[in-house]
C-alpha atoms as a PDB file:
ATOM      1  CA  UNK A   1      35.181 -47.732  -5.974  1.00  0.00           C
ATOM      2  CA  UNK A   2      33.166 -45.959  -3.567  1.00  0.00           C
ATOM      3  CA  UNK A   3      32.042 -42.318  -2.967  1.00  0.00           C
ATOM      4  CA  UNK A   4      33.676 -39.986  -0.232  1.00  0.00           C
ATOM      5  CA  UNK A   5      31.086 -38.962   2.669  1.00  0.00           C
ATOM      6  CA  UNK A   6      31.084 -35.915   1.398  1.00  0.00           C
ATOM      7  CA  UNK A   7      30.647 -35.704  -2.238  1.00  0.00           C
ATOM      8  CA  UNK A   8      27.219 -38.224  -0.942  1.00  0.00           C
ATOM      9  CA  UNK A   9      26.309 -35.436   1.321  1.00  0.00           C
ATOM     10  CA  UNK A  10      26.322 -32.730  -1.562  1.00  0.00           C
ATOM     11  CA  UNK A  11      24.781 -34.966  -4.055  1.00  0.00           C
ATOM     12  CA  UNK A  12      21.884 -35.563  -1.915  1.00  0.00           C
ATOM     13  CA  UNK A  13      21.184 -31.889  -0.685  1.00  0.00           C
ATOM     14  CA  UNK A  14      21.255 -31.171  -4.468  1.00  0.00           C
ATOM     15  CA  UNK A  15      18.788 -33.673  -5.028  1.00  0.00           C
ATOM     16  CA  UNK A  16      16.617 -32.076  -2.430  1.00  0.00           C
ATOM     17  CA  UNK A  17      16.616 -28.661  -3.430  1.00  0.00           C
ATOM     18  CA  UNK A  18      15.681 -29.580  -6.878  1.00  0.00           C
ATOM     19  CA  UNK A  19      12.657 -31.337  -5.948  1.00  0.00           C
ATOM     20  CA  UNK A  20      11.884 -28.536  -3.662  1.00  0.00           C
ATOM     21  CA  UNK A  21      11.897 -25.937  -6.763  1.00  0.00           C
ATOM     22  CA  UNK A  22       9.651 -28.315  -8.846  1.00  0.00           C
ATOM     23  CA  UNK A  23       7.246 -28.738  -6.188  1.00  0.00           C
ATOM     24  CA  UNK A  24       6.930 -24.886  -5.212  1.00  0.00           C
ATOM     25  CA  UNK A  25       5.017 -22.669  -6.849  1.00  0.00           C
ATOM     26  CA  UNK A  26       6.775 -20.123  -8.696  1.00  0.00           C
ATOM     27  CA  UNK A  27       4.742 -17.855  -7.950  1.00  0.00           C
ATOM     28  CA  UNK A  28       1.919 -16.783  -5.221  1.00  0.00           C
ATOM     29  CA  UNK A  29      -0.413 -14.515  -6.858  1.00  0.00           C
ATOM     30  CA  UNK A  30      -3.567 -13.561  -6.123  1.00  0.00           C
ATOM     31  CA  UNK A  31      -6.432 -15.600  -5.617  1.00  0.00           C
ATOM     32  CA  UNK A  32     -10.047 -15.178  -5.745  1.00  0.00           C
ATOM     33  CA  UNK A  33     -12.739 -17.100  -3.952  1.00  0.00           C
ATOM     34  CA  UNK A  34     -16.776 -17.177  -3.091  1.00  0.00           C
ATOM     35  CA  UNK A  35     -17.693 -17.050   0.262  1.00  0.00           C
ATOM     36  CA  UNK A  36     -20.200 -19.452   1.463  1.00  0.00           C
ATOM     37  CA  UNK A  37     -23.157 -16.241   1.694  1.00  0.00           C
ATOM     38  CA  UNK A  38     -25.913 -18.186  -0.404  1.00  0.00           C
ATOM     39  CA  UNK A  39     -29.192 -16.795  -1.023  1.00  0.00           C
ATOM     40  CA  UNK A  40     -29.277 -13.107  -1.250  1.00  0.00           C
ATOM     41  CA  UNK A  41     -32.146 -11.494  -3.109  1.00  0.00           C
ATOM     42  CA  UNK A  42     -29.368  -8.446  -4.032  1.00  0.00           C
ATOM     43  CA  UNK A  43     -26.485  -7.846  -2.008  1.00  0.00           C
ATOM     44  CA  UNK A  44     -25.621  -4.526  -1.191  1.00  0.00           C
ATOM     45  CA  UNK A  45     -23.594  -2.631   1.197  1.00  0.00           C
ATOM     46  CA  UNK A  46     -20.472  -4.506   3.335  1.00  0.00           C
ATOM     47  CA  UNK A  47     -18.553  -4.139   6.206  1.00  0.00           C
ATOM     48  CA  UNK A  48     -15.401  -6.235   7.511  1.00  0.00           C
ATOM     49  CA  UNK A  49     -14.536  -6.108  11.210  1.00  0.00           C
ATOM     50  CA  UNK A  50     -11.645  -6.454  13.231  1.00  0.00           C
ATOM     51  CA  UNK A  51     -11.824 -10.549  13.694  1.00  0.00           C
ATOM     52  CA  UNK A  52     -12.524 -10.742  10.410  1.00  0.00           C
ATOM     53  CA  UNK A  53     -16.523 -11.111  10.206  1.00  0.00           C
ATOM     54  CA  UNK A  54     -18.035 -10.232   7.059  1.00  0.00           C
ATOM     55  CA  UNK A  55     -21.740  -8.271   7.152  1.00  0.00           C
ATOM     56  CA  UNK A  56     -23.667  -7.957   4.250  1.00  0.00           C
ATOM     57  CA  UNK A  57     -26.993  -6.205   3.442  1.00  0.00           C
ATOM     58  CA  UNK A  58     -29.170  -8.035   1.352  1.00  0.00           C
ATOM     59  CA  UNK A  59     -31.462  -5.459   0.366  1.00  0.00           C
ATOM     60  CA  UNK A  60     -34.423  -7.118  -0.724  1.00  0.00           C
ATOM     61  CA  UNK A  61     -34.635  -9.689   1.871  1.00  0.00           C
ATOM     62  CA  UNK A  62     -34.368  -6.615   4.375  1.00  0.00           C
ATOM     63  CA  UNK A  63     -31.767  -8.132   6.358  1.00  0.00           C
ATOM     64  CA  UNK A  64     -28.077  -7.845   7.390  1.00  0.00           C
ATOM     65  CA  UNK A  65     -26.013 -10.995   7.545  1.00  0.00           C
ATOM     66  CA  UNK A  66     -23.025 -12.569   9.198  1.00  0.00           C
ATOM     67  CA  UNK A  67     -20.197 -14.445   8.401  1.00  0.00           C
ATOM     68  CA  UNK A  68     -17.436 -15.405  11.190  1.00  0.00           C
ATOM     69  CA  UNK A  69     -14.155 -16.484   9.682  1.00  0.00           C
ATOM     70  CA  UNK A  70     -13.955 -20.282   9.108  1.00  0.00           C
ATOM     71  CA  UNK A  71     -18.335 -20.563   8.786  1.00  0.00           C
ATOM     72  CA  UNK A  72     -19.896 -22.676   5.992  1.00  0.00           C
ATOM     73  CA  UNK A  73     -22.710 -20.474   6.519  1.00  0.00           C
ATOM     74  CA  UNK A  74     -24.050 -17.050   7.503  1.00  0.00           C
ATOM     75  CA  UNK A  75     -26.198 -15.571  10.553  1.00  0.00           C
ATOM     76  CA  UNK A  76     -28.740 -12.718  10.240  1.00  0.00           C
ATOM     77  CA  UNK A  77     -28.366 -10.135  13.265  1.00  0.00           C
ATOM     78  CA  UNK A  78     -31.448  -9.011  14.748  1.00  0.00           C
ATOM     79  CA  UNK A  79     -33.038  -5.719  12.617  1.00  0.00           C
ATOM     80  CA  UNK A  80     -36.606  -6.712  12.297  1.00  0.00           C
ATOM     81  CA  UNK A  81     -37.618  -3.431  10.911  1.00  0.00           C
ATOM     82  CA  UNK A  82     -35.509  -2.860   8.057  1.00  0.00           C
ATOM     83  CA  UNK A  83     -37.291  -1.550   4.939  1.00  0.00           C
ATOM     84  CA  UNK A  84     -34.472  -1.948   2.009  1.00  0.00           C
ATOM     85  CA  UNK A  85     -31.513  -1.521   4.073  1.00  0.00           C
ATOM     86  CA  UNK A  86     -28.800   0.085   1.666  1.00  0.00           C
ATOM     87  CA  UNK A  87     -25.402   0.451   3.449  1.00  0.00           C
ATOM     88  CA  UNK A  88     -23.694  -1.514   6.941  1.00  0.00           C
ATOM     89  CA  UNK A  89     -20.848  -0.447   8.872  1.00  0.00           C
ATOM     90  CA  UNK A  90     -18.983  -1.822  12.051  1.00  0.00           C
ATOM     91  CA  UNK A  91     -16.894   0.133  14.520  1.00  0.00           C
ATOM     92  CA  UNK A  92     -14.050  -1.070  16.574  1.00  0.00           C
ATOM     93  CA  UNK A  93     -16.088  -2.331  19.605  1.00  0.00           C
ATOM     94  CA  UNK A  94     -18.583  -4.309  16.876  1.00  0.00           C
ATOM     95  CA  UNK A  95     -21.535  -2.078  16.856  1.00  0.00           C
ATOM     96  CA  UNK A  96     -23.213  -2.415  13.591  1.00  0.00           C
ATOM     97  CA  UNK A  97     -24.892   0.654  11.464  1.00  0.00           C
ATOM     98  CA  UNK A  98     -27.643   0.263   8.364  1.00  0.00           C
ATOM     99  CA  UNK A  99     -29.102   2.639   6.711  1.00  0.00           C
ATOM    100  CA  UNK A 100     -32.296   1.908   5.374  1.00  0.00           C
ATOM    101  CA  UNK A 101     -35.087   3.240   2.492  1.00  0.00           C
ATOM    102  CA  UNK A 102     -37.289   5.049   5.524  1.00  0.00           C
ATOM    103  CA  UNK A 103     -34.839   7.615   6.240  1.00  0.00           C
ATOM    104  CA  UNK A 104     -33.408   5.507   8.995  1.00  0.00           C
ATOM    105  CA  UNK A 105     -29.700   4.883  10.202  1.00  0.00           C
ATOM    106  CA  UNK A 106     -29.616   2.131  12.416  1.00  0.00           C
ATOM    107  CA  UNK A 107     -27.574   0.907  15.246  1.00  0.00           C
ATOM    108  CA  UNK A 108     -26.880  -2.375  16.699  1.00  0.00           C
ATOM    109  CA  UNK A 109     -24.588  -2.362  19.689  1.00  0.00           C
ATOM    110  CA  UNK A 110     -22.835  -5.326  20.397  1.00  0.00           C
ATOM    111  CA  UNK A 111     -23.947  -8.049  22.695  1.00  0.00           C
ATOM    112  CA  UNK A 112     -27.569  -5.768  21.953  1.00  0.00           C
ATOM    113  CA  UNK A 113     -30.924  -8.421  21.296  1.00  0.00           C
ATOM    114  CA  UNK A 114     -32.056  -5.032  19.305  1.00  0.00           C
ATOM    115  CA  UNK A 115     -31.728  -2.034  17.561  1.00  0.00           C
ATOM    116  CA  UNK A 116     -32.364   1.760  18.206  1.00  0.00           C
ATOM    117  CA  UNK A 117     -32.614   4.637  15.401  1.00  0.00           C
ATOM    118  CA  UNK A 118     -29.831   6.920  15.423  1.00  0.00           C
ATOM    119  CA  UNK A 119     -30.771  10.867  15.718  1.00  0.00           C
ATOM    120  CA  UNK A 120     -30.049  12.313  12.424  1.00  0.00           C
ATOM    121  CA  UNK A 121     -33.540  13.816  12.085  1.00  0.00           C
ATOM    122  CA  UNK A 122     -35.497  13.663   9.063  1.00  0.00           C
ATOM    123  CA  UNK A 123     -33.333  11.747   6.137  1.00  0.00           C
ATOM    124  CA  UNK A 124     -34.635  11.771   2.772  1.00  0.00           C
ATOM    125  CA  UNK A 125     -32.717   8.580   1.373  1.00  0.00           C
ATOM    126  CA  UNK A 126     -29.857   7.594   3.366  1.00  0.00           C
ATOM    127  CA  UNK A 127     -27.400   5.503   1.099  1.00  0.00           C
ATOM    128  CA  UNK A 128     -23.535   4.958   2.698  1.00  0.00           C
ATOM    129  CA  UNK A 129     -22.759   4.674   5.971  1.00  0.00           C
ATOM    130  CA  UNK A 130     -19.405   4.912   7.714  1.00  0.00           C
ATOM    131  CA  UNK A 131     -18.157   4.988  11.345  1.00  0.00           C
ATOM    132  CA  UNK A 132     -14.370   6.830  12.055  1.00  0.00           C
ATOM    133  CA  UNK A 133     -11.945   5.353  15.199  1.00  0.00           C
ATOM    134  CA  UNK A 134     -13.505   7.803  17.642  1.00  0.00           C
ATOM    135  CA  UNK A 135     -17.420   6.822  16.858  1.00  0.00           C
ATOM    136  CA  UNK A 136     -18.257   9.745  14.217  1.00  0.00           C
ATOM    137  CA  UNK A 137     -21.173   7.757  12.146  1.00  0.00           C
ATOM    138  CA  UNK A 138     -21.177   9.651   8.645  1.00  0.00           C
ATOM    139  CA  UNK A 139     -24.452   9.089   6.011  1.00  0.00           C
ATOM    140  CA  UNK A 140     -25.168  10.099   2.585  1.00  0.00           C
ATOM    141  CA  UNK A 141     -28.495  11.607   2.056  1.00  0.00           C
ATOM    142  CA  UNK A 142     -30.288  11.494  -1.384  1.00  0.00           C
ATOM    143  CA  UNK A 143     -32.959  14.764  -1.190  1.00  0.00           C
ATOM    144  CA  UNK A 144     -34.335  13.775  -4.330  1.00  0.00           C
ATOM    145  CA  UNK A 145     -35.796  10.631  -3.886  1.00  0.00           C
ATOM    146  CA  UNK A 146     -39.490   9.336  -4.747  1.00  0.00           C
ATOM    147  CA  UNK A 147     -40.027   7.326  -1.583  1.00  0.00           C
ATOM    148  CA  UNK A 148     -39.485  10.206   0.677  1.00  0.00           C
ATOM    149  CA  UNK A 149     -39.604  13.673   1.029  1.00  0.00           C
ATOM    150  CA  UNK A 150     -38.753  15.353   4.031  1.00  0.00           C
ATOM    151  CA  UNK A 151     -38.105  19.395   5.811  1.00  0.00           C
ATOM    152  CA  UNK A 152     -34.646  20.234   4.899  1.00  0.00           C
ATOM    153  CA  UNK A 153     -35.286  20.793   1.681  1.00  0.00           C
ATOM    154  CA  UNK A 154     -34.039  20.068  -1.671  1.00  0.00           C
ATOM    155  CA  UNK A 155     -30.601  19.419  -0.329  1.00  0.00           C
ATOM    156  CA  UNK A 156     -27.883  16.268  -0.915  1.00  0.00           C
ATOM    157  CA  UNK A 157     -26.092  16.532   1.567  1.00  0.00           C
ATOM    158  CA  UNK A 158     -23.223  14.289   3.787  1.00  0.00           C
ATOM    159  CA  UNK A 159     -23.845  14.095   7.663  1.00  0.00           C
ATOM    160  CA  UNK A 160     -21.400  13.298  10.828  1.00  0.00           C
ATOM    161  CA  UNK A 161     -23.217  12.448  13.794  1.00  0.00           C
ATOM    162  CA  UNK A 162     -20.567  12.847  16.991  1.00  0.00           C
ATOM    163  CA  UNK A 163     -20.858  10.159  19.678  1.00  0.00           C
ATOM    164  CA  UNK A 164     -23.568  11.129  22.263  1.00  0.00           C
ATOM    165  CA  UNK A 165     -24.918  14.146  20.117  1.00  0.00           C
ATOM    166  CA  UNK A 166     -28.634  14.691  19.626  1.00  0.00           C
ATOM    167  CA  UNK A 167     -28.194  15.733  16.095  1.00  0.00           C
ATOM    168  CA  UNK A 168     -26.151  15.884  13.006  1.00  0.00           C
ATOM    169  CA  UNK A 169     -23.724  18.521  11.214  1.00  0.00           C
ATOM    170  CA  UNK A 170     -23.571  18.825   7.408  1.00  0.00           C
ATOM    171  CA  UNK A 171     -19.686  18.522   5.986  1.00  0.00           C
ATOM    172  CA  UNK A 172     -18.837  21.139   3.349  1.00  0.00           C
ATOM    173  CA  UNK A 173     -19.751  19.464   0.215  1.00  0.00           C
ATOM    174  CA  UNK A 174     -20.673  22.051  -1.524  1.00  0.00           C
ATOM    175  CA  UNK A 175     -22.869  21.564  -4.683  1.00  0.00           C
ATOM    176  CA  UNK A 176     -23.095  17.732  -3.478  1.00  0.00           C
ATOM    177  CA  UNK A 177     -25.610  16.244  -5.983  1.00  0.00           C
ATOM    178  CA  UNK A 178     -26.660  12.273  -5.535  1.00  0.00           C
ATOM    179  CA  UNK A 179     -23.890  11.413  -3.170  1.00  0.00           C
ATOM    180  CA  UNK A 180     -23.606   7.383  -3.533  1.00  0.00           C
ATOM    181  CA  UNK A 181     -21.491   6.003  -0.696  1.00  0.00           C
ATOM    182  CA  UNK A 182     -18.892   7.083   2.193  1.00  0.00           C
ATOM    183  CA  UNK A 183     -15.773   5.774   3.528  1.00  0.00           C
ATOM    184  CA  UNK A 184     -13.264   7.237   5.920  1.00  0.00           C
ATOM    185  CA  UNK A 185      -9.840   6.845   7.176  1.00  0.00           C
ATOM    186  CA  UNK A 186      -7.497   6.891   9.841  1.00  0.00           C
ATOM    187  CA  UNK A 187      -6.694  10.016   9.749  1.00  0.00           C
ATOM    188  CA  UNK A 188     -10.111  11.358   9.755  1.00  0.00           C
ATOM    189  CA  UNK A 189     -10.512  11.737   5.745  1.00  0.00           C
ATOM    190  CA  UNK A 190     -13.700  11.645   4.598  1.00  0.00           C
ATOM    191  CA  UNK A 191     -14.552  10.239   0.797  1.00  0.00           C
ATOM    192  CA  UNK A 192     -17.764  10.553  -1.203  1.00  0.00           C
ATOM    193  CA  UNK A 193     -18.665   9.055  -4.268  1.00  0.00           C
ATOM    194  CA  UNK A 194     -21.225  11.222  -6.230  1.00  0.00           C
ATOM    195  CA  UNK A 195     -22.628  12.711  -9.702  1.00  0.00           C
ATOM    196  CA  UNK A 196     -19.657  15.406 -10.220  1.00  0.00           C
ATOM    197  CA  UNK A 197     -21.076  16.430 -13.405  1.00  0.00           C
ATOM    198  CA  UNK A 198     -24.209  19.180 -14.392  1.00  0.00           C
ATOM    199  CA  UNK A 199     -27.912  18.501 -15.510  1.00  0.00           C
ATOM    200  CA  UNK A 200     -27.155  17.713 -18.838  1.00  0.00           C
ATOM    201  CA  UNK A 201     -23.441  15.612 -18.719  1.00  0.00           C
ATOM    202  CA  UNK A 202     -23.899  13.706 -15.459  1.00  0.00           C
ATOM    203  CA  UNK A 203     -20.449  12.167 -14.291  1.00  0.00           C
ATOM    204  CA  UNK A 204     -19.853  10.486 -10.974  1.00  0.00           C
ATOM    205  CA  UNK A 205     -16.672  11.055  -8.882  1.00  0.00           C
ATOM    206  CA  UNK A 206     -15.056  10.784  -5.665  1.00  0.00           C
ATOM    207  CA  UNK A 207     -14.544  13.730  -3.568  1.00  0.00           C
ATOM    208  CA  UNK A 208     -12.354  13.916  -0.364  1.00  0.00           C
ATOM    209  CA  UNK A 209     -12.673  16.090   2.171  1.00  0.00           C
ATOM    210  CA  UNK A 210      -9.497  16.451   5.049  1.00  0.00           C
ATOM    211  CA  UNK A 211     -10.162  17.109   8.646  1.00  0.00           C
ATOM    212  CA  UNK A 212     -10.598  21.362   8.776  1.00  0.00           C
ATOM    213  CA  UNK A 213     -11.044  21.533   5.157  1.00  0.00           C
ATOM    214  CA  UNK A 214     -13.446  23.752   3.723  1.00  0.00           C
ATOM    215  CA  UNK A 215     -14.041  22.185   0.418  1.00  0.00           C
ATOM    216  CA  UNK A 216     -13.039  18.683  -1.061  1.00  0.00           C
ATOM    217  CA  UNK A 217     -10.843  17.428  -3.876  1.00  0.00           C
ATOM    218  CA  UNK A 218     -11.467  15.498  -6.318  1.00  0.00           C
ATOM    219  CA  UNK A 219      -9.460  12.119  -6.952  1.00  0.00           C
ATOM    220  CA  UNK A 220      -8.611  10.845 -10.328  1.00  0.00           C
ATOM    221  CA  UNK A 221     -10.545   8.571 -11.238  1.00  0.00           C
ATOM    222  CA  UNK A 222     -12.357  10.533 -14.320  1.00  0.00           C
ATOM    223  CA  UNK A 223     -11.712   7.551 -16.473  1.00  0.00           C
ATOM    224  CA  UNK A 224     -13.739   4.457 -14.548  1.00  0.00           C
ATOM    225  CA  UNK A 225     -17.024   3.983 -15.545  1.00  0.00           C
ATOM    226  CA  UNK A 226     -20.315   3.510 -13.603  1.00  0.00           C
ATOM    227  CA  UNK A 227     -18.520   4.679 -10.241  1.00  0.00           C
ATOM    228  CA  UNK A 228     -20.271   2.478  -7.196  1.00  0.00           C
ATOM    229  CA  UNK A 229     -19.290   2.703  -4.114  1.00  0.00           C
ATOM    230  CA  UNK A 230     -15.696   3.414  -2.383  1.00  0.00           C
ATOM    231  CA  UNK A 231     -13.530   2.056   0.409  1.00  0.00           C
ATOM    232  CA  UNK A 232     -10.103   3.141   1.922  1.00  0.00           C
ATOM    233  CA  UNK A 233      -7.535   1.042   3.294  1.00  0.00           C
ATOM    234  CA  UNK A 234      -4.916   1.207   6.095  1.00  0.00           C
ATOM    235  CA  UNK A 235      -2.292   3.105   4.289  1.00  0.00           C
ATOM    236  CA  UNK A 236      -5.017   5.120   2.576  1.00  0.00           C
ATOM    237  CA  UNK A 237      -5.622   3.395  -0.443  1.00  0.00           C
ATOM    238  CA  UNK A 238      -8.693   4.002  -1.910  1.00  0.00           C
ATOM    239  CA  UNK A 239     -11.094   1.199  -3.677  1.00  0.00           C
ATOM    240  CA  UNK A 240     -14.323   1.427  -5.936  1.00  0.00           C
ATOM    241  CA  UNK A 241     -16.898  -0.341  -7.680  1.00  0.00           C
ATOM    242  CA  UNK A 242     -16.842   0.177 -11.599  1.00  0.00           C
ATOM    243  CA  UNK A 243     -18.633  -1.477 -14.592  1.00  0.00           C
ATOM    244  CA  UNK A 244     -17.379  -5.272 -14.555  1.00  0.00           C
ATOM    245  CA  UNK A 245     -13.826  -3.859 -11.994  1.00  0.00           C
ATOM    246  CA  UNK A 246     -12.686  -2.912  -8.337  1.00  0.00           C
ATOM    247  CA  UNK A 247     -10.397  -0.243  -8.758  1.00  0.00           C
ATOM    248  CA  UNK A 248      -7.417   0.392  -6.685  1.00  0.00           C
ATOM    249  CA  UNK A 249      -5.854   4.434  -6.737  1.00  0.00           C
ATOM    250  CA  UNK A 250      -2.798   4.019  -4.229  1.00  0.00           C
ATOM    251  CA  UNK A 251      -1.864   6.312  -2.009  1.00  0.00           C
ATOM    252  CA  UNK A 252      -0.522   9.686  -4.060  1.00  0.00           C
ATOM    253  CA  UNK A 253      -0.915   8.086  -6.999  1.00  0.00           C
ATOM    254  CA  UNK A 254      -2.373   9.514 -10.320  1.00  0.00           C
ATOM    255  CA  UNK A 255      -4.230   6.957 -11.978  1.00  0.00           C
ATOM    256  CA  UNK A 256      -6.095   4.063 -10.641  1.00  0.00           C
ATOM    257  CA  UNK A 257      -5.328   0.230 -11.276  1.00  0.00           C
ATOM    258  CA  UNK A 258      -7.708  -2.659 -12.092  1.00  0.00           C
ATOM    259  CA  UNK A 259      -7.625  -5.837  -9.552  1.00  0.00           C
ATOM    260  CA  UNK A 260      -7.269  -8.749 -10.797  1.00  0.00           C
ATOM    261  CA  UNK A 261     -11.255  -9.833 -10.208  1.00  0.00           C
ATOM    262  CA  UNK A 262     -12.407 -12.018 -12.981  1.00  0.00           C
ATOM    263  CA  UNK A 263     -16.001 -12.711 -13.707  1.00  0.00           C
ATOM    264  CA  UNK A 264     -17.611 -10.121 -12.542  1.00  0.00           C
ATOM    265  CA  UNK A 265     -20.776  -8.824 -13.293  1.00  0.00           C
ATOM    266  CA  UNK A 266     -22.303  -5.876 -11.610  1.00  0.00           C
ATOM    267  CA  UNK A 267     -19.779  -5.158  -8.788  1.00  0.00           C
ATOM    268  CA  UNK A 268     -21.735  -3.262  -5.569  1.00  0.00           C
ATOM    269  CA  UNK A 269     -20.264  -2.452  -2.825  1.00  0.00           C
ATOM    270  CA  UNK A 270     -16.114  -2.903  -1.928  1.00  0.00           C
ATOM    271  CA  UNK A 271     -14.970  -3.166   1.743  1.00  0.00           C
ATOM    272  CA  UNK A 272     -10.658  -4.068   2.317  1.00  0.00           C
ATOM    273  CA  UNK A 273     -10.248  -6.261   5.259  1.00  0.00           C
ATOM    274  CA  UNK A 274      -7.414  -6.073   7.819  1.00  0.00           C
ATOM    275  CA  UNK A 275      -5.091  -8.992   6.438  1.00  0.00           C
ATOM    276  CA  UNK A 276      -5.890  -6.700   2.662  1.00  0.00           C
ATOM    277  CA  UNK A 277      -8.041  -9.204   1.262  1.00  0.00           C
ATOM    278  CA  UNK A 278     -10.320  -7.177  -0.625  1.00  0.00           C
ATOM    279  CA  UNK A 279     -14.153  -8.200  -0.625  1.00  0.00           C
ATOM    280  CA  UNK A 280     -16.904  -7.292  -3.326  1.00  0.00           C
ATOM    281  CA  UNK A 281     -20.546  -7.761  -3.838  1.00  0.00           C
ATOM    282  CA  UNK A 282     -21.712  -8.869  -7.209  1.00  0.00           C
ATOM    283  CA  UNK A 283     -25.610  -7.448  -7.755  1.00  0.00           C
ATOM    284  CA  UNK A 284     -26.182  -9.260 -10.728  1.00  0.00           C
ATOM    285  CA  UNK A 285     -24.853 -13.060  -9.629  1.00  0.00           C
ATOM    286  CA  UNK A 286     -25.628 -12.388  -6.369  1.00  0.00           C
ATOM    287  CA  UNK A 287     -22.749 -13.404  -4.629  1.00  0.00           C
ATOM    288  CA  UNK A 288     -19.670 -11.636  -2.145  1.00  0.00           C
ATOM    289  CA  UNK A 289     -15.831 -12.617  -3.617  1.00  0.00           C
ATOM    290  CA  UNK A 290     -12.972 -12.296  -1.641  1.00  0.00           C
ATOM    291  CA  UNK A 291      -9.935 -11.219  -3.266  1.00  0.00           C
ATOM    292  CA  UNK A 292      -6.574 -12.515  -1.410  1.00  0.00           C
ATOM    293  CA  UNK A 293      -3.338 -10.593  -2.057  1.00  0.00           C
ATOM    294  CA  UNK A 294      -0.374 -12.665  -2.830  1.00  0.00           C
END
């Protein structure tokens, strides 16, 4: 006794949905990955631009390196005159920014075979760097600092250089003490990451400051430990370095999340691409992971 065409049909379709199910994965989490940057003396600041090319200080080899989506390996860009380069930063158009241990802010314009110092006058110890959607460049400067001193006194301080202008302004941080790192966002908010605390109970924080505003805010993230460096996303998510974590506070949130990162040692510097892959540098094992959302 045979089987009607139909009842065959559903038998089979059944058949094929349930191998389907087995053979999916139930679920697409995140996944973490090395890229191919092998190596570094001790990674440091990192920038993502818009194709998706990853640059990377490497502080002690007084370099900044390259790597174009799909590479096995990276390319060094031409700053023959770094001296511990701290911080990078790309704009739109590709132009690359370092800062650098000689009071220095660097700029590499693209298609350029070399660099030119940016104006910002006498640094003390330029740390992060940032560039805005219009070609502000921003930079932390360290006053206190052993390998430099310079005229403007005993002053931390954060600067935004306009595009074309001879010199800097100072942005009202007021009572700014060992500012770390800067990020900014599309709507022209600036963050700092820097010692919030006094003399005697030294805390870092991150401080924002809105376009027009006289003073900054703080953001809550009073409970993570060893605060590093900071990076905001497209919908204004912000991201930092803490001991062993990459934090995530979302936007108008209260507290901050840990990413799931394992095996991390001394997380550096955090940069969020444009697909929201998040990418770290680990000091300690020397290496740059790539977080991919699921």
């Amino acid at each position: 006794m045979g089987i009607d065409r139909a009842r065959l049909v559903g038998l089979v379709a059944a058949v094929l949905m349930a191998t389907t199910a087995l053979a999916a994965p139930a679920y697409a989490g995140p996944r973490q990955e090395v890229l191919p940057i092998h190596g570094l003396a001790q990674p440091g600041g990192i920038a993502v631009d818009g194709a998706g090319t990853v640059y990377v200080v490497d502080t002690f080899d007084n370099r900044v390196l390259t790597l174009a989506p799909g590479a096995n390996s990276p390319t060094a860009l031409a700053f023959p005159d770094l001296t511990g380069p701290e911080d990078v930063a790309v704009d739109a158009a590709g132009d690359v920014f370092v800062t650098d241990r000689m009071g220095r802010v660097w700029t590499l314009p693209a298609g350029a075979a070399s660099p030119r110092v940016l104006p910002f006058g006498d640094l003390g110890n330029p740390a992060g760097v940032a560039v805005d959607s219009v070609g502000n460049v921003y930079v932390t400067d360290r006053a206190e600092t052993v390998e430099r001193l310079h005229s403007r006194g005993d002053v931390d301080r954060v600067w935004k250089l306009a595009p074309g202008a001879n010199a800097p302004s100072a942005l009202p941080f007021p009572g700014l003490h060992q500012p770390e790192d800067v990020a900014v966002d599309a709507a022209g908010d600036v963050y700092v990451v820097a010692d919030t605390g006094d003399v005697t109970h030294p805390a870092k924080g991150v401080l924002k400051l809105a376009p027009g505003a006289s003073t900054p805010t703080r953001l809550p993230f009073a409970d993570v430990s060893l605060l590093g460096q900071v990076a905001v996303d497209a919908t204004g998510d912000v991201y930092v370095t803490g001991e062993h974590q990459v934090y995530q506070l979302a936007a108008g949130a209260d507290t901050p999340t840990p990413l799931p990162f394992t095996g991390l040692s001394e997380p550096r510097a955090v940069v969020v691409a444009g697909d929201g892959s998040v990418v770290v540098t680990d000091g300690a094992d020397k290496r740059v992971l790539r977080l991919i959302q699921g």
